[in-house]
Protein backbone atom coordinates (compact mmCIF):
# COMPACT_ATOMS: atom_id res chain seq x y z
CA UNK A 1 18.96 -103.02 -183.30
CA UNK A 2 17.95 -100.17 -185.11
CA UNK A 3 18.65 -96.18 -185.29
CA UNK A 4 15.62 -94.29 -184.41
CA UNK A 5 15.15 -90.56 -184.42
CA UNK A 6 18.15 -88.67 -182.66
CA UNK A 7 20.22 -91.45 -183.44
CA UNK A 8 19.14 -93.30 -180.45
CA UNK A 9 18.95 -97.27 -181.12
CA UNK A 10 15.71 -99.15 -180.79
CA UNK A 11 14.84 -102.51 -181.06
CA UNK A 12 13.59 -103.28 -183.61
CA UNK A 13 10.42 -105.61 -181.42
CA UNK A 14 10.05 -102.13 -179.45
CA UNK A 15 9.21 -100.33 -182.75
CA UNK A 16 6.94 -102.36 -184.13
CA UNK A 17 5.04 -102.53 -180.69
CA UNK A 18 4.94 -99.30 -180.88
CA UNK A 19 3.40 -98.82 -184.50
CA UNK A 20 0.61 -101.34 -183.10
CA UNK A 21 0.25 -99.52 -180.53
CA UNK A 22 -0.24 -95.94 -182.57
CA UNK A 23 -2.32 -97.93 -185.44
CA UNK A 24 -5.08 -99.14 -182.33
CA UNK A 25 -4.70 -96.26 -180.80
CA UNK A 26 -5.23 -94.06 -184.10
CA UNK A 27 -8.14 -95.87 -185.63
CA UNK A 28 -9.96 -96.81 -182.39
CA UNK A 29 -12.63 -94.17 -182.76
CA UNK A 30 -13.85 -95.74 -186.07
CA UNK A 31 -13.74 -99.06 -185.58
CA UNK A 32 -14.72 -99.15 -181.47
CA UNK A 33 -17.64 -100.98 -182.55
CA UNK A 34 -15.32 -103.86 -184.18
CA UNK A 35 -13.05 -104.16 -181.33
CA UNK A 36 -16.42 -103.97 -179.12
CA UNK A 37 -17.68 -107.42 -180.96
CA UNK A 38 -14.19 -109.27 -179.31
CA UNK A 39 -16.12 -109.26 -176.10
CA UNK A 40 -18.62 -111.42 -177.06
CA UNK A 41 -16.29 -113.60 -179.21
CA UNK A 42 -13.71 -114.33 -176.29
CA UNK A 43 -16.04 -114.18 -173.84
CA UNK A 44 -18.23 -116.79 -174.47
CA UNK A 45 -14.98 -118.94 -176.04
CA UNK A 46 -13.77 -118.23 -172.42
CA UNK A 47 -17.15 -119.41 -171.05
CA UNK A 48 -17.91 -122.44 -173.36
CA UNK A 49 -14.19 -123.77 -172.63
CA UNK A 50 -15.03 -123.58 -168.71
CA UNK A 51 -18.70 -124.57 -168.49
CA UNK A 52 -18.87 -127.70 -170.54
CA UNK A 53 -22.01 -128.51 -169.77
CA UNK A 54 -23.54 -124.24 -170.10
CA UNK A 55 -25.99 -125.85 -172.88
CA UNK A 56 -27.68 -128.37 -170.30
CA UNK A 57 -28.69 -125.53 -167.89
CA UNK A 58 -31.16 -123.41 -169.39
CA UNK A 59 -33.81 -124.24 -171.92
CA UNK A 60 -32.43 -121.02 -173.94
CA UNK A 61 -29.73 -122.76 -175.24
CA UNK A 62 -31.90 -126.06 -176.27
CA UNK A 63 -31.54 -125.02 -179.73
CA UNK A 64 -27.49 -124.04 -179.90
CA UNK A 65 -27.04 -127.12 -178.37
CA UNK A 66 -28.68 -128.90 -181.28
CA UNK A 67 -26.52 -126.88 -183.41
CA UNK A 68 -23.37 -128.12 -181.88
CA UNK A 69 -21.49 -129.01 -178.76
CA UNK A 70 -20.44 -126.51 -176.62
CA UNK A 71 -16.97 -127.05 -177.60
CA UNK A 72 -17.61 -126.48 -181.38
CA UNK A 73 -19.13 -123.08 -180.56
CA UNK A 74 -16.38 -121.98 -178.29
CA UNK A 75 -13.67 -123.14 -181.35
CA UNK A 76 -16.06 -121.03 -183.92
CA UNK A 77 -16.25 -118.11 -181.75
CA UNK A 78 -12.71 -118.17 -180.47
CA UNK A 79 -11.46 -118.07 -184.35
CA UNK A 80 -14.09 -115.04 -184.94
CA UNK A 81 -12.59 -113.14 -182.18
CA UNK A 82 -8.53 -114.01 -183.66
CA UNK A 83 -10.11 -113.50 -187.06
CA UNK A 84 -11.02 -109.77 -185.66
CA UNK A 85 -8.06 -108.73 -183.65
CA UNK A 86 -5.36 -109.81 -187.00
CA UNK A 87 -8.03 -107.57 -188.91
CA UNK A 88 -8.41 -104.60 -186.72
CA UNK A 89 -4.21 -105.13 -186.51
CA UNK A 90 -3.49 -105.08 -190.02
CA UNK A 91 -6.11 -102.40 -190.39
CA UNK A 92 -4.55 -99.96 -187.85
CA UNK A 93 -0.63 -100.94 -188.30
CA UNK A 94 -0.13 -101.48 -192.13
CA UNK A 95 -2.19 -98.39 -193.61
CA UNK A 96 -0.39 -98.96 -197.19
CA UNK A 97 -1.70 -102.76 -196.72
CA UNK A 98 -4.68 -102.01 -199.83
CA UNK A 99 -6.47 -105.46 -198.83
CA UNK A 100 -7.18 -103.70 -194.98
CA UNK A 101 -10.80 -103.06 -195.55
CA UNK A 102 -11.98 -106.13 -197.49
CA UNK A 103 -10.77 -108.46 -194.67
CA UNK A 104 -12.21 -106.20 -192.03
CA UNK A 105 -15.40 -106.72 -193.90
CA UNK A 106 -15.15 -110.26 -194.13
CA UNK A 107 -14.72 -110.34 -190.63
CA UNK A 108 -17.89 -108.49 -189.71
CA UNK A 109 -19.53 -110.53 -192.51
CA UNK A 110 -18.58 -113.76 -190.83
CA UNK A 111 -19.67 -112.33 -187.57
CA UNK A 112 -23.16 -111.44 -188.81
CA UNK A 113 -23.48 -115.19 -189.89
CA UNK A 114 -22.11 -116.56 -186.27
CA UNK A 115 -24.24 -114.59 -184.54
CA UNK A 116 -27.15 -115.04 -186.56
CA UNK A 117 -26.98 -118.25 -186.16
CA UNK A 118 -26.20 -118.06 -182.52
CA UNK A 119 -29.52 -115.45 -181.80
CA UNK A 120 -31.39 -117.73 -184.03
CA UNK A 121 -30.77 -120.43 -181.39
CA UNK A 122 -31.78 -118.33 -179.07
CA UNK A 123 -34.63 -117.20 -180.55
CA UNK A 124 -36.33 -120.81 -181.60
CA UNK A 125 -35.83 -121.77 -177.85
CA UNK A 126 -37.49 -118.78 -176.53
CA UNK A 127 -40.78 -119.33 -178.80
CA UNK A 128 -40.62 -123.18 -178.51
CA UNK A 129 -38.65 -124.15 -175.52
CA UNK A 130 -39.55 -122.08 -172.33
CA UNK A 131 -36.07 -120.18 -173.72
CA UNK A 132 -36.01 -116.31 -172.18
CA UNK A 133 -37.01 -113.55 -174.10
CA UNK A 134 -34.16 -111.50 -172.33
CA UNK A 135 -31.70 -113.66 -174.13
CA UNK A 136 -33.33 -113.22 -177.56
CA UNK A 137 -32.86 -109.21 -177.26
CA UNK A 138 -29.66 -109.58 -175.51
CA UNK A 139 -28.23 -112.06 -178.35
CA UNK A 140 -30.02 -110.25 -181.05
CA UNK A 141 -27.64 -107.28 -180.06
CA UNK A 142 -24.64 -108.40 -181.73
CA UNK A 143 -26.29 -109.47 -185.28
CA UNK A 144 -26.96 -105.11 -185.62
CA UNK A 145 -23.39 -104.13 -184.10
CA UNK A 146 -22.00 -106.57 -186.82
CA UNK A 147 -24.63 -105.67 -189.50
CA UNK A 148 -23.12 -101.98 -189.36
CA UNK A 149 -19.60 -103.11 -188.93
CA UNK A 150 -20.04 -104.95 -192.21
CA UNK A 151 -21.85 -102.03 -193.40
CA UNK A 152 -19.08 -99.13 -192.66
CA UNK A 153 -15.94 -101.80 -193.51
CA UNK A 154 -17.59 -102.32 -197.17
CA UNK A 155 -18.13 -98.44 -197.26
CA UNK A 156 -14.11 -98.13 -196.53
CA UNK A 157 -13.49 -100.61 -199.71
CA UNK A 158 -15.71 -98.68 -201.87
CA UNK A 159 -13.89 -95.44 -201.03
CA UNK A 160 -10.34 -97.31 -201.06
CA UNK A 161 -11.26 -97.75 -204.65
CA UNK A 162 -12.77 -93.93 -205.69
């Protein structure tokens, strides 16, 4: 237990809540569109994990599946979405913590080559696998969220550093 303000004790799991809490809470309108891209990342980890077999049941995901198992993606894009919430955590909670920026740009760097790869997938079994074109805008979508994520994380390093 600790002595907060007024003398009142705390403990000390309360108060660090709590400073995660304020962090999130603080730098959520800057980074929304970083804690946006965890849908995507535990969503389909959620989805792959359930549907086994989500590759076999439409020709748009001929090419991911060729990629790897359905499994492998859902391990891949559940440690994206971990990698991202520790990141946007540190980065909201530990604002003396100098190395904040570089690994939220790492993060969003990683992302843009997940989901590259992913709307590549996508893509190839749209224009040679009766794939839908829906899916190849749809997918496409988080490439540019994490394309400007990487974008304003590297421009927080560079000021960091001015």
């Amino acid at each position: 237990m600790t002595r907060g303000q007024y003398g009142v004790k705390r403990d000390t799991d309360e108060v660090v809540i709590l400073r995660i809490y304020r962090g999130v809470i603080h730098h959520l309108p800057f980074r929304w569109t970083e804690w946006l891209m965890l849908w995507p990342a535990f969503g389909m980890w959620i989805v792959l994990q359930v549907d086994t077999a989500m590759f076999s049941k439409s020709a748009s995901f001929v090419y991911l599946a060729q990629y790897a198992s359905e499994s492998t993606w859902a391990t891949v894009l559940g440690f994206l979405g971990v990698l991202r919430l520790f990141a946007l955590t540190v980065n909201g909670t530990f604002e003396g913590f100098a190395f904040s920026p570089h690994i939220r740009a790492a993060t969003s760097l990683i992302g843009v080559l997940i989901w590259s790869r992913f709307s590549l997938g996508i893509f190839m079994a749209a224009v040679n696998s009766e794939g839908a074109w829906s899916g190849v805008v749809a997918w496409s979508l988080p490439v540019i969220i994490e394309l400007v994520n990487t974008y304003r994380a590297w421009s927080d390093v560079r000021r960091e550093h001015d």
